[in-house]
PDB file of N, CA and C in Angstrom:
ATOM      1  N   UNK A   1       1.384  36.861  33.382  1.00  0.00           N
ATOM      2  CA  UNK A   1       1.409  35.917  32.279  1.00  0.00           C
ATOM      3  C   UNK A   1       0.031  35.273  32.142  1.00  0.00           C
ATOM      4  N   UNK A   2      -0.876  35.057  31.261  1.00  0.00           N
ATOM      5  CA  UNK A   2      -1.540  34.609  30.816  1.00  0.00           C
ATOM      6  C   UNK A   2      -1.805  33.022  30.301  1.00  0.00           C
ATOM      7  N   UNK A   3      -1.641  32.107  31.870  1.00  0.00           N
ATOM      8  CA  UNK A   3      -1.726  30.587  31.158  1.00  0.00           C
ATOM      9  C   UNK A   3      -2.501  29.901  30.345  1.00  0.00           C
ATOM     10  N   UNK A   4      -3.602  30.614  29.725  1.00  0.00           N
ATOM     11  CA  UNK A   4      -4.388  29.843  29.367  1.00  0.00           C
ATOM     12  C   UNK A   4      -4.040  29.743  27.715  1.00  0.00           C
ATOM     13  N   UNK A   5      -3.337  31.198  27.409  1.00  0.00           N
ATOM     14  CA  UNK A   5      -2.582  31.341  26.071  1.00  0.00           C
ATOM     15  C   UNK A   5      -1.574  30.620  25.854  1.00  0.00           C
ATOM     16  N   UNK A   6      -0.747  30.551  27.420  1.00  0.00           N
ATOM     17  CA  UNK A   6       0.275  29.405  27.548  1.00  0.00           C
ATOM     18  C   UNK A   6       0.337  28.157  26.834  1.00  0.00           C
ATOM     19  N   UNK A   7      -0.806  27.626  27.763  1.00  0.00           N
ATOM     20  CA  UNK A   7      -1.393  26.300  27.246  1.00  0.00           C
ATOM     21  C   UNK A   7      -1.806  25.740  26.085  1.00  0.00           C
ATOM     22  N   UNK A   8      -2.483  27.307  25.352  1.00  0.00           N
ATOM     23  CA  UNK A   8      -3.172  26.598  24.193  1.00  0.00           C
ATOM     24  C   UNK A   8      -1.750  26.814  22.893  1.00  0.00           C
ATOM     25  N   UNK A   9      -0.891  27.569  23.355  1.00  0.00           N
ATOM     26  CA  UNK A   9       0.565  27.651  22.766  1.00  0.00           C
ATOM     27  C   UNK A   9       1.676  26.314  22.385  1.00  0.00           C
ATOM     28  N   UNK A  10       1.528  26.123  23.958  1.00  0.00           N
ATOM     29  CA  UNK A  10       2.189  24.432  24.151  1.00  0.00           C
ATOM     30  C   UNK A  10       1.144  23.209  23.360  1.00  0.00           C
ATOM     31  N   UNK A  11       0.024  23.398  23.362  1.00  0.00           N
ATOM     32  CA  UNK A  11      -0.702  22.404  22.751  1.00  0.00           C
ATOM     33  C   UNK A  11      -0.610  22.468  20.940  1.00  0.00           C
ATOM     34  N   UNK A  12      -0.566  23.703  20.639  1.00  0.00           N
ATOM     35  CA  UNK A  12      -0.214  24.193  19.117  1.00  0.00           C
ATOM     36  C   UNK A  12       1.238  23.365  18.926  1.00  0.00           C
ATOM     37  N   UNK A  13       2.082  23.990  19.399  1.00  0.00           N
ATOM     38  CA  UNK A  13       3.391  23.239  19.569  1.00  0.00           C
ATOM     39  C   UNK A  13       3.647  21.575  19.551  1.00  0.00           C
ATOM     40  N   UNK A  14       2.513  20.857  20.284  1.00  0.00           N
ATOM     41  CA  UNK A  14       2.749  19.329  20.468  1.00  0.00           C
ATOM     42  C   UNK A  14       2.271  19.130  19.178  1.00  0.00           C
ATOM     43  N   UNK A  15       0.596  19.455  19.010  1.00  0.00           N
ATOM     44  CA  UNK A  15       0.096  19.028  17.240  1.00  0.00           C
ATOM     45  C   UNK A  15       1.055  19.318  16.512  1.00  0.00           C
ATOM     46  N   UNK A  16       1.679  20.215  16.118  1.00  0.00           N
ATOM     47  CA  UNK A  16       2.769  20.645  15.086  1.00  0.00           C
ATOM     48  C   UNK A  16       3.930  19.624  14.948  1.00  0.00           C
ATOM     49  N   UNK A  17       4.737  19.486  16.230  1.00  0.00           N
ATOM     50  CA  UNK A  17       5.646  18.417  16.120  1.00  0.00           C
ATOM     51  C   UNK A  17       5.263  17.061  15.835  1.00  0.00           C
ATOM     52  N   UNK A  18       4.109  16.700  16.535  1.00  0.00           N
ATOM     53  CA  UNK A  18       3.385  15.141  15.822  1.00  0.00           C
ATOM     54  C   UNK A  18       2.888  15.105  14.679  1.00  0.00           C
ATOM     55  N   UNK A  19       2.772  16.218  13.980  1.00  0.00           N
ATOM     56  CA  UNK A  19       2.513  16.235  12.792  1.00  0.00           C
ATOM     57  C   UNK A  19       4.476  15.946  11.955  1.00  0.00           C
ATOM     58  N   UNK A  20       4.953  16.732  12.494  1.00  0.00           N
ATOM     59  CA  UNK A  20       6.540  16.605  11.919  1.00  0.00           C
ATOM     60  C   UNK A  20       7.149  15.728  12.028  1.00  0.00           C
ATOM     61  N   UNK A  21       6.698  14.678  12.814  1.00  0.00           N
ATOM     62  CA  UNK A  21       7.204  13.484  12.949  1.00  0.00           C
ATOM     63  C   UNK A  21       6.528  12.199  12.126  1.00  0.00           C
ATOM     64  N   UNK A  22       4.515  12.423  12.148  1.00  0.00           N
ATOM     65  CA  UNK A  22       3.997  11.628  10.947  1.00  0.00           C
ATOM     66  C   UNK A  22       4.761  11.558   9.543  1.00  0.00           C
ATOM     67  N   UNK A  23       5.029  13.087   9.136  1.00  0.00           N
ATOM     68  CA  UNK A  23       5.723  13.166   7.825  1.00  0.00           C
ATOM     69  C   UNK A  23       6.990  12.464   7.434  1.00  0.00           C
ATOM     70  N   UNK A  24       8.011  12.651   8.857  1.00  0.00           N
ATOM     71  CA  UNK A  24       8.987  11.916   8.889  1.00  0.00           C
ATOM     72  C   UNK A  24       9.165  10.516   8.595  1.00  0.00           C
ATOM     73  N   UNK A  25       7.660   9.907   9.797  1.00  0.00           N
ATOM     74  CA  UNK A  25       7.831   8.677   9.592  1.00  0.00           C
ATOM     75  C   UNK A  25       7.447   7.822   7.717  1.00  0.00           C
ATOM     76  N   UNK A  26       6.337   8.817   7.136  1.00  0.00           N
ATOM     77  CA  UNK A  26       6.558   8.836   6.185  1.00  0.00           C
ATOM     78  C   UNK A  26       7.130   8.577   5.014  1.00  0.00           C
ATOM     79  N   UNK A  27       7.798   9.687   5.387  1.00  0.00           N
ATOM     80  CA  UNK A  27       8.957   9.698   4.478  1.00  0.00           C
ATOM     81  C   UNK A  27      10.108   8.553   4.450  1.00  0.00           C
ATOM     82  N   UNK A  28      10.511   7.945   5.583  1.00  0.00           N
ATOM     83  CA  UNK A  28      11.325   7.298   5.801  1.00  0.00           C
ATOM     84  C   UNK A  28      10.588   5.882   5.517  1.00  0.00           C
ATOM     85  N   UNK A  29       9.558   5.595   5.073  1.00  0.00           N
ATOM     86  CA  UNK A  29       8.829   4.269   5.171  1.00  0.00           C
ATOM     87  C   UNK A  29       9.316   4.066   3.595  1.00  0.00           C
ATOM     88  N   UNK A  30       9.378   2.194   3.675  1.00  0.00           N
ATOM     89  CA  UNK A  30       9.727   1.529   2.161  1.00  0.00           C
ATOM     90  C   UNK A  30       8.983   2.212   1.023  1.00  0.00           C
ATOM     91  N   UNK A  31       9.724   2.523   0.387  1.00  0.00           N
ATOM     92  CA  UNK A  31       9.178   3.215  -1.646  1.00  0.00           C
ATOM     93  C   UNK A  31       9.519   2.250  -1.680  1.00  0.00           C
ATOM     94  N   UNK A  32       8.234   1.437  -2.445  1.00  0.00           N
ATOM     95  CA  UNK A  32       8.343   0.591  -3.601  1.00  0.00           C
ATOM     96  C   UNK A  32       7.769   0.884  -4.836  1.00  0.00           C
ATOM     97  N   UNK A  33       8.032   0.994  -6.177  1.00  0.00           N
ATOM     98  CA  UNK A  33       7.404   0.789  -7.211  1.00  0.00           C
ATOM     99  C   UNK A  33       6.715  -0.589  -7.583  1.00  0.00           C
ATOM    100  N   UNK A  34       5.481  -0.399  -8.244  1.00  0.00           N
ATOM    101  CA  UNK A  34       5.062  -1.281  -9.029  1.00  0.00           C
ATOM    102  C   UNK A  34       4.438  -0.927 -10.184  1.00  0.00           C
ATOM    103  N   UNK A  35       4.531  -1.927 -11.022  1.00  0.00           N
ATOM    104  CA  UNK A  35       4.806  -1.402 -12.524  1.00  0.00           C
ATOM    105  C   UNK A  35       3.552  -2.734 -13.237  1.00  0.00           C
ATOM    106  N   UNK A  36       2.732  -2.440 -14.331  1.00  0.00           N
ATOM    107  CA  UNK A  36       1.958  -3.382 -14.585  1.00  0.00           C
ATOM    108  C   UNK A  36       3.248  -3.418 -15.925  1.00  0.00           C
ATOM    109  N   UNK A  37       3.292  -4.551 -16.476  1.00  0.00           N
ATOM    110  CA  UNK A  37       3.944  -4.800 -17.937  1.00  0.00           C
ATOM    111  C   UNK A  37       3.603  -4.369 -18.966  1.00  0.00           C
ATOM    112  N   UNK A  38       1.702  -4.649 -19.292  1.00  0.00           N
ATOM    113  CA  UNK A  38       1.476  -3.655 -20.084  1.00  0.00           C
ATOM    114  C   UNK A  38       0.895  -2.237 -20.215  1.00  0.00           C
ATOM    115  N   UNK A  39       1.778  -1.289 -19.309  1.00  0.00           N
ATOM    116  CA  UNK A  39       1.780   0.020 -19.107  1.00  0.00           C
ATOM    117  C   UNK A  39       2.652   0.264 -18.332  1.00  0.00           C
ATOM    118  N   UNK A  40       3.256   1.489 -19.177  1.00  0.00           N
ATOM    119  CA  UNK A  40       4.627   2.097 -19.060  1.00  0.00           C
ATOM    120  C   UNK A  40       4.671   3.229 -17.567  1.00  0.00           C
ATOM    121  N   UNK A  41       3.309   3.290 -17.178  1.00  0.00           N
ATOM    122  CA  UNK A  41       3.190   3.734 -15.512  1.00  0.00           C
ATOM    123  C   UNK A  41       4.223   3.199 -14.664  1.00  0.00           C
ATOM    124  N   UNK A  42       5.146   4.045 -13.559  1.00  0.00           N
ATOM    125  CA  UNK A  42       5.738   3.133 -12.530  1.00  0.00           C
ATOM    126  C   UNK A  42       4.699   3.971 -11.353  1.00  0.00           C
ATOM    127  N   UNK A  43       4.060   2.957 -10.810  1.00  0.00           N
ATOM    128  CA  UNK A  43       3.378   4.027  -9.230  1.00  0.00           C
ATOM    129  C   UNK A  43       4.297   3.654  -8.002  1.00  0.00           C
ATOM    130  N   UNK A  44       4.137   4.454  -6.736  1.00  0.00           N
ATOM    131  CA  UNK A  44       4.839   4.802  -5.877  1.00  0.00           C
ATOM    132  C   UNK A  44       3.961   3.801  -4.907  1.00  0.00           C
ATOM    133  N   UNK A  45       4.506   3.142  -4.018  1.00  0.00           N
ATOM    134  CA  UNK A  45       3.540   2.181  -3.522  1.00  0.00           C
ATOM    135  C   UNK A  45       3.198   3.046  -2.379  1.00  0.00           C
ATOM    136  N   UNK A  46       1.959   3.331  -1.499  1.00  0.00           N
ATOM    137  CA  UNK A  46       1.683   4.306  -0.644  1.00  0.00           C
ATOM    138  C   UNK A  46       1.471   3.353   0.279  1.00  0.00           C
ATOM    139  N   UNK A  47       2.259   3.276   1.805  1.00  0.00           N
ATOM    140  CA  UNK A  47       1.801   2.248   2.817  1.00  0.00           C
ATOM    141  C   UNK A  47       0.278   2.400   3.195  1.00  0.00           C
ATOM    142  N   UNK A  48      -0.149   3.358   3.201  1.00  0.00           N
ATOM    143  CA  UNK A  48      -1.600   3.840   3.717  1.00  0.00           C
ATOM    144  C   UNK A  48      -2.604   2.796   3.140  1.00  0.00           C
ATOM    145  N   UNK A  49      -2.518   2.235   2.026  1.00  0.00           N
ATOM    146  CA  UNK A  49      -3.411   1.426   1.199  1.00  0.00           C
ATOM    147  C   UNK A  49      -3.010  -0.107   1.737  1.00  0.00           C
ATOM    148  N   UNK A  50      -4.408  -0.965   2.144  1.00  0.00           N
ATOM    149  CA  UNK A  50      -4.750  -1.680   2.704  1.00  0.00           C
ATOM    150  C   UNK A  50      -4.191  -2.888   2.033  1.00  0.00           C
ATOM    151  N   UNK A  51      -4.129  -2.976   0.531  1.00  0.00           N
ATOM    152  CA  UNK A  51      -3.737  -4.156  -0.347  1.00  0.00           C
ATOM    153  C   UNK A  51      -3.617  -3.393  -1.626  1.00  0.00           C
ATOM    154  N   UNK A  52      -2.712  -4.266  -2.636  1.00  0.00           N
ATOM    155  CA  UNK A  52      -2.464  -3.785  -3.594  1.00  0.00           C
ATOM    156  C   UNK A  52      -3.399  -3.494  -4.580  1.00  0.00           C
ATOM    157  N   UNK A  53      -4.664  -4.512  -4.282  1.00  0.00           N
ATOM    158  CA  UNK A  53      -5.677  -4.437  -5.372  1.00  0.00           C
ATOM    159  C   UNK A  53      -6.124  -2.499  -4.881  1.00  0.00           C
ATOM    160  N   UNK A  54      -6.133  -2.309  -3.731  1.00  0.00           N
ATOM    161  CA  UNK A  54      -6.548  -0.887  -3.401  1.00  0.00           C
ATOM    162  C   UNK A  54      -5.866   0.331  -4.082  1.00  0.00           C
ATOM    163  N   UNK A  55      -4.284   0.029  -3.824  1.00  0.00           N
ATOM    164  CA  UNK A  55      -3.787   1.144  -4.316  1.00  0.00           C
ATOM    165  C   UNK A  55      -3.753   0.748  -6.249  1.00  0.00           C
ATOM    166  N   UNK A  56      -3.836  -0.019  -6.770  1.00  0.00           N
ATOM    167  CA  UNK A  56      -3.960  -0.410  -8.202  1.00  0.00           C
ATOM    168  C   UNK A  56      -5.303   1.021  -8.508  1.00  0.00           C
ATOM    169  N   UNK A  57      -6.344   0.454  -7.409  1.00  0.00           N
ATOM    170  CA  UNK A  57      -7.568   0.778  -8.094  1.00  0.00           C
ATOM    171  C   UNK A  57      -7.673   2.429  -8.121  1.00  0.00           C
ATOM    172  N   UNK A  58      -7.072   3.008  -6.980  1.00  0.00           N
ATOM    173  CA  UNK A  58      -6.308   4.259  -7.020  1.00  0.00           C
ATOM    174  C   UNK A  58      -5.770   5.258  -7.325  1.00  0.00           C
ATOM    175  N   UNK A  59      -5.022   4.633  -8.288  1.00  0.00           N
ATOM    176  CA  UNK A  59      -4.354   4.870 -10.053  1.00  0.00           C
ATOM    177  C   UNK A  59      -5.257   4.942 -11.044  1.00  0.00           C
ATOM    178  N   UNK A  60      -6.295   4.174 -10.774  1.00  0.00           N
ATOM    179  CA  UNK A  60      -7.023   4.049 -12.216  1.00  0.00           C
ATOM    180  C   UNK A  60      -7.003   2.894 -13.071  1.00  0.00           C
ATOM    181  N   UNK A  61      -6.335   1.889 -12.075  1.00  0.00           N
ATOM    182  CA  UNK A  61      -6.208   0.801 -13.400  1.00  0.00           C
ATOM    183  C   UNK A  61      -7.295  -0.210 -12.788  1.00  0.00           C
ATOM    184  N   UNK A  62      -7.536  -0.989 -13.909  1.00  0.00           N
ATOM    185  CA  UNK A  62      -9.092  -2.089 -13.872  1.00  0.00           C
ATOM    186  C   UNK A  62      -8.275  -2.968 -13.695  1.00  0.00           C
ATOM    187  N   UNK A  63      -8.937  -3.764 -12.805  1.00  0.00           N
ATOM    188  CA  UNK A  63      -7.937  -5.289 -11.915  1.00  0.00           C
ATOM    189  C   UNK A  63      -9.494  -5.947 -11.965  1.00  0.00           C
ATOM    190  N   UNK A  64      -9.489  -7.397 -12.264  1.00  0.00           N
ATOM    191  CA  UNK A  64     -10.615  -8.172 -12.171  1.00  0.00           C
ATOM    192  C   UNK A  64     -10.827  -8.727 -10.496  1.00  0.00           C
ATOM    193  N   UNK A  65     -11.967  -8.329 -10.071  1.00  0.00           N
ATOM    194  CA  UNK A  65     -11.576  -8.987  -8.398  1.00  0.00           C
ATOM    195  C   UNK A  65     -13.103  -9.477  -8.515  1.00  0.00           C
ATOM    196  N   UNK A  66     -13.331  -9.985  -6.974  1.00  0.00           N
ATOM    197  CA  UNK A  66     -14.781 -10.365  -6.263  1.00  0.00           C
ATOM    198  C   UNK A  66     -14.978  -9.764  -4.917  1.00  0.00           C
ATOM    199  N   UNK A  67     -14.279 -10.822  -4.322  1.00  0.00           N
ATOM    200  CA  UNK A  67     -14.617 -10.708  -3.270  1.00  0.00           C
ATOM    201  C   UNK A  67     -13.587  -9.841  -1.924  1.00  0.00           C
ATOM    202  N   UNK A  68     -12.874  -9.774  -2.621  1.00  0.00           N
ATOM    203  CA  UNK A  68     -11.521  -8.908  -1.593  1.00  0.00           C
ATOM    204  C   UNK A  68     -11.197  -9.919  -0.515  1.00  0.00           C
ATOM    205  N   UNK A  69     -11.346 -11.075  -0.631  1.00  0.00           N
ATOM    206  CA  UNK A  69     -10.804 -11.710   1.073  1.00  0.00           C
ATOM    207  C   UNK A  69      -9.443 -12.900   0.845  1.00  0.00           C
ATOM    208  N   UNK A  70      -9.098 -13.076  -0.029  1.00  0.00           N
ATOM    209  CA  UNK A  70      -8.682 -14.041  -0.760  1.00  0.00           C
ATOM    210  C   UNK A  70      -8.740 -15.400  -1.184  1.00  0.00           C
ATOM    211  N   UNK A  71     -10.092 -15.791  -1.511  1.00  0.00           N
ATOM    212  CA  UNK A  71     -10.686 -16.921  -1.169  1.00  0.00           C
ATOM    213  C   UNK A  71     -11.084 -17.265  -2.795  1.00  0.00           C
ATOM    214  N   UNK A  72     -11.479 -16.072  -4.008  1.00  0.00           N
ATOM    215  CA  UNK A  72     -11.916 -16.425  -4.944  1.00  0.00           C
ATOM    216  C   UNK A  72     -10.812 -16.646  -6.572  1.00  0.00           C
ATOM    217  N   UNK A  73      -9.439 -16.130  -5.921  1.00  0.00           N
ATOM    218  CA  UNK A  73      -8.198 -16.116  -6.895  1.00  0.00           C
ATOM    219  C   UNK A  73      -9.126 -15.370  -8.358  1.00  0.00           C
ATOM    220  N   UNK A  74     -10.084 -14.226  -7.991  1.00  0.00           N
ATOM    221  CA  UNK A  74     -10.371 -13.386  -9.289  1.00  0.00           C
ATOM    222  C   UNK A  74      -9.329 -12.542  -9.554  1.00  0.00           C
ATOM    223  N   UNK A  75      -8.436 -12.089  -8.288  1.00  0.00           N
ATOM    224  CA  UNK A  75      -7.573 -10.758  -8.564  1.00  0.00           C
ATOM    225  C   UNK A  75      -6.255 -11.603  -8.353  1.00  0.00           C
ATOM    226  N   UNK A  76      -6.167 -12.672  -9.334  1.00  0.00           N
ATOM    227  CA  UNK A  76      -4.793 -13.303  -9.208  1.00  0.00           C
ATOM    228  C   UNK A  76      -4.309 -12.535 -10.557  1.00  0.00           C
ATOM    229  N   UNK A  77      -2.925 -12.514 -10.287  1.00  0.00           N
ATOM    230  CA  UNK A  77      -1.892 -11.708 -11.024  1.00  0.00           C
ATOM    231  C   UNK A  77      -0.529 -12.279 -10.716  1.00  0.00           C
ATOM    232  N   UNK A  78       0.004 -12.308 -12.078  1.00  0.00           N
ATOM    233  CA  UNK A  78       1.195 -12.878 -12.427  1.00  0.00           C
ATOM    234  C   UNK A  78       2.454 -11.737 -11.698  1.00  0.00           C
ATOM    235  N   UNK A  79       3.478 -12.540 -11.311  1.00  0.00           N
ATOM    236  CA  UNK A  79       4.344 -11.816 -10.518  1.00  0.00           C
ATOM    237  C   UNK A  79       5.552 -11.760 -11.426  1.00  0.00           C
ATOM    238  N   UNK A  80       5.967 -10.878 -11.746  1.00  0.00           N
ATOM    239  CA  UNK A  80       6.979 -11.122 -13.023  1.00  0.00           C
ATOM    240  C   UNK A  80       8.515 -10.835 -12.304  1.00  0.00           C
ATOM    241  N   UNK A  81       8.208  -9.864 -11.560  1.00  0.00           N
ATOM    242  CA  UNK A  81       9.679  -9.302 -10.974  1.00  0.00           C
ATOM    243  C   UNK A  81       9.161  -9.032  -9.304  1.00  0.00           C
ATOM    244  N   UNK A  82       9.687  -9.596  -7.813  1.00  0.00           N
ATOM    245  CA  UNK A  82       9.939  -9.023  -6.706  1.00  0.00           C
ATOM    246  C   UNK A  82       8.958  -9.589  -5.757  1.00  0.00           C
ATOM    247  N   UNK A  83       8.828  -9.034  -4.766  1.00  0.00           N
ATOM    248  CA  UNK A  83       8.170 -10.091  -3.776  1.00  0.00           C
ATOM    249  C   UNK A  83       6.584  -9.137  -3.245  1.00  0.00           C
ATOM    250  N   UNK A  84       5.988 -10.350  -2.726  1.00  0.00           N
ATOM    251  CA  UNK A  84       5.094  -9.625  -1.402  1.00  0.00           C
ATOM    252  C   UNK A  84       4.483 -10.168  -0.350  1.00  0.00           C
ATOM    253  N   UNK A  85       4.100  -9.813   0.069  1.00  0.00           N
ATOM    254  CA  UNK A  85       3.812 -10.558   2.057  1.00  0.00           C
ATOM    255  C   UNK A  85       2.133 -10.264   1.803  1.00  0.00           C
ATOM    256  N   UNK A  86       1.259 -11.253   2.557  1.00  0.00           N
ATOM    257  CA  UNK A  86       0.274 -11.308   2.843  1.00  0.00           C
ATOM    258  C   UNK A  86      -0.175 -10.885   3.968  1.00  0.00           C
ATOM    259  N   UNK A  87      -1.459  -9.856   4.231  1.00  0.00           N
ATOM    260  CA  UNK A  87      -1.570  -9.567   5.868  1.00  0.00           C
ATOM    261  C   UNK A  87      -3.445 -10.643   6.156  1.00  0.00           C
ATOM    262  N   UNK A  88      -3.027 -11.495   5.794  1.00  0.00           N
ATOM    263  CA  UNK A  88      -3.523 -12.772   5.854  1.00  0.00           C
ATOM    264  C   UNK A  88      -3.213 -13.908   5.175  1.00  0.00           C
ATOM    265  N   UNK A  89      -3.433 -15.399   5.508  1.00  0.00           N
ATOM    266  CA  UNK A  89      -3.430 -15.692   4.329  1.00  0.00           C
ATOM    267  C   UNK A  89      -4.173 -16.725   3.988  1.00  0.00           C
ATOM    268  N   UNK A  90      -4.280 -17.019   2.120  1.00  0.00           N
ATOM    269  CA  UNK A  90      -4.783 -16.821   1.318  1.00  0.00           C
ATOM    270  C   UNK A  90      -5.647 -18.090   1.560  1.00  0.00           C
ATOM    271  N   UNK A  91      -7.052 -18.459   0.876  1.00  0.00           N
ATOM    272  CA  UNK A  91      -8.156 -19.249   0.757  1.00  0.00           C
ATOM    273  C   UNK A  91      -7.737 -20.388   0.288  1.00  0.00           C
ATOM    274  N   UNK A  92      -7.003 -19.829  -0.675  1.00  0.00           N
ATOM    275  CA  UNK A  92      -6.538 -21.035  -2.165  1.00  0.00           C
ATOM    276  C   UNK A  92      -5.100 -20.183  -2.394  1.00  0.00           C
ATOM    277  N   UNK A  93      -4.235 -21.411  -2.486  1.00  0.00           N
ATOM    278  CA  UNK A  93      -3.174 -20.974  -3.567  1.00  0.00           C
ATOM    279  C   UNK A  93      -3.030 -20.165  -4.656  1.00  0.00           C
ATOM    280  N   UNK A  94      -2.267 -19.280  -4.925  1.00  0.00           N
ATOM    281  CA  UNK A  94      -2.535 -18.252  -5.801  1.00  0.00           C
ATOM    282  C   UNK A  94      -1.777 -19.084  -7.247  1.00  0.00           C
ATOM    283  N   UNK A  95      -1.017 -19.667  -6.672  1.00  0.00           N
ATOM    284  CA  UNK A  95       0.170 -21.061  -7.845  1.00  0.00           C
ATOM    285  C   UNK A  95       1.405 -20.213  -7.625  1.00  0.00           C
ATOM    286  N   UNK A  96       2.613 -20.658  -7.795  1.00  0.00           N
ATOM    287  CA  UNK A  96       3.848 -20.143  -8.012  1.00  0.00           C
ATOM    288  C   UNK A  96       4.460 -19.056  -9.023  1.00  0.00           C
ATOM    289  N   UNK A  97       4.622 -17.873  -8.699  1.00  0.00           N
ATOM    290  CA  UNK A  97       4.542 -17.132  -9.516  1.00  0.00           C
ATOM    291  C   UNK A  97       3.537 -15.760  -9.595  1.00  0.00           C
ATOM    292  N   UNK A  98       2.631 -16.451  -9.023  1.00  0.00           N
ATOM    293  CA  UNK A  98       1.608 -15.602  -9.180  1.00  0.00           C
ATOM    294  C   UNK A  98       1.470 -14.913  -7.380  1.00  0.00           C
ATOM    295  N   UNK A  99       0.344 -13.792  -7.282  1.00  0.00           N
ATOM    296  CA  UNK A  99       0.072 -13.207  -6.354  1.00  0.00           C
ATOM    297  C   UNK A  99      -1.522 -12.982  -6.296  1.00  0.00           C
ATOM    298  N   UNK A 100      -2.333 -12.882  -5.014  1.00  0.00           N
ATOM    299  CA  UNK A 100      -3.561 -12.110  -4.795  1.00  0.00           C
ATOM    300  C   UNK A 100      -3.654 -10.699  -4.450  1.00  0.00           C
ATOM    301  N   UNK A 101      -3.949  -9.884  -5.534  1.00  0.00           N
ATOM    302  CA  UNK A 101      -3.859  -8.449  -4.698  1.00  0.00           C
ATOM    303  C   UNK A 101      -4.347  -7.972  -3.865  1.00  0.00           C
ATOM    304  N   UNK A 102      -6.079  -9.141  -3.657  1.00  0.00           N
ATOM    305  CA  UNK A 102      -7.028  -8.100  -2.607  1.00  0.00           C
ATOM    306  C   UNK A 102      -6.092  -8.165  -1.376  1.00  0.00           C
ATOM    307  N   UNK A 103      -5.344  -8.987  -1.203  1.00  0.00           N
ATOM    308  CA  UNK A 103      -4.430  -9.499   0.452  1.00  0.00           C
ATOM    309  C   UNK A 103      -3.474  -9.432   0.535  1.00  0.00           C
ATOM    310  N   UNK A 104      -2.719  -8.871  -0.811  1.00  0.00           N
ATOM    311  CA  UNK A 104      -1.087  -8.756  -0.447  1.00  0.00           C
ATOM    312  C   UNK A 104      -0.718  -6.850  -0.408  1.00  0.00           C
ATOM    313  N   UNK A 105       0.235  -7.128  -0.006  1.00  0.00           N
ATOM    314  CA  UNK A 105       0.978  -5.510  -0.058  1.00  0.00           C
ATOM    315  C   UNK A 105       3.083  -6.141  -0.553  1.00  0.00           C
ATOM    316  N   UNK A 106       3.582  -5.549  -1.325  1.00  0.00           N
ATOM    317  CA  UNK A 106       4.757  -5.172  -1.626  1.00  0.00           C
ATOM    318  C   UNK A 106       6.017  -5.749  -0.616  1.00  0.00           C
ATOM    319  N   UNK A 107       6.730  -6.451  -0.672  1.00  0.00           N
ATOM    320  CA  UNK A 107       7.435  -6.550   0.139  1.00  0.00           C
ATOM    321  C   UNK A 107       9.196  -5.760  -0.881  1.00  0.00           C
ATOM    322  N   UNK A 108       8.863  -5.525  -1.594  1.00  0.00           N
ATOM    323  CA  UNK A 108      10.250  -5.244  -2.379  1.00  0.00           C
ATOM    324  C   UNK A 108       9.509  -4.750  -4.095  1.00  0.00           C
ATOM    325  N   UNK A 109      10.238  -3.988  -4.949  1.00  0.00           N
ATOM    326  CA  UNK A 109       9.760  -2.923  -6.081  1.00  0.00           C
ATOM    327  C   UNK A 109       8.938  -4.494  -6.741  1.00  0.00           C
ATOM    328  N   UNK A 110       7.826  -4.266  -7.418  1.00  0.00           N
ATOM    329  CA  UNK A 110       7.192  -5.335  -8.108  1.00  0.00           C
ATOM    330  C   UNK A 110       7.245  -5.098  -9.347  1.00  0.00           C
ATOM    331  N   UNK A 111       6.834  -5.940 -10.227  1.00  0.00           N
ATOM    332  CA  UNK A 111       6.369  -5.970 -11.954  1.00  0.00           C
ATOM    333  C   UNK A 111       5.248  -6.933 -12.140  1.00  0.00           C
ATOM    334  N   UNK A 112       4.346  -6.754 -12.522  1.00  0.00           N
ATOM    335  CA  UNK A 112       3.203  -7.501 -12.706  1.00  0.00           C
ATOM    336  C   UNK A 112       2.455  -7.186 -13.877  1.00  0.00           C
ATOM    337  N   UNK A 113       1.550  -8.412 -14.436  1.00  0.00           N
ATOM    338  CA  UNK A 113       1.297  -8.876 -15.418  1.00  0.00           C
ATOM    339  C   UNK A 113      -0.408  -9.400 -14.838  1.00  0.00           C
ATOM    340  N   UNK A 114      -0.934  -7.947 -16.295  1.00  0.00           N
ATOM    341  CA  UNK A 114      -2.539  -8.743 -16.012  1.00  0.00           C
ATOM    342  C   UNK A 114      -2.882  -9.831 -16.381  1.00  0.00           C
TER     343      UNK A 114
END
């Protein structure tokens, strides 16, 4: 028997399954939609993207920002429908209602308003 084919067999085998399991985990992670109001787009929210202003910009759509940290409320946006969580938080109040995209991500399907 030939271990070294062995080995590099079993190692093919581990990448493959950790790969089958990334996908899994994947797959199984929160879909959320978010939807701007004025455009009939629904996008798929992708966890991979750091903040919403990221995956917005992604798509293609123009979001007014500065500074990305949440300190300047340029990329404030009206929250029309659903929630989201901050993975910091924010400089200044965004006001009630409203959201910062450079710092938030989705906590549940959104609707928003430029």
């Amino acid at each position: 028997m030939n271990w070294a084919a062995a080995k590099t067999q079993i190692h093919s085998l581990k990448q493959t399954q950790r790969l089958i399991y990334d996908a899994i985990a994947v797959d199984c992670a929160q879909k959320f939609s978010v939807t701007f109001s004025d455009c009939s787009n629904q996008h798929r929210w992708i966890e991979t993207n750091d903040s919403l202003l990221e995956f917005i910009e992604s798509r293609g759509i123009d979001v007014e920002h500065l500074y990305r940290a949440g300190e300047c409320v340029s990329c404030r946006t009206k929250l029309i429908e659903g929630e989201v969580e901050y993975h910091q938080k924010p400089g200044i109040n965004p006001g009630r209602g409203y959201c910062l995209l450079c710092i938030s991500k989705p906590k549940s399907n959104l609707a928003l308003k430029r």
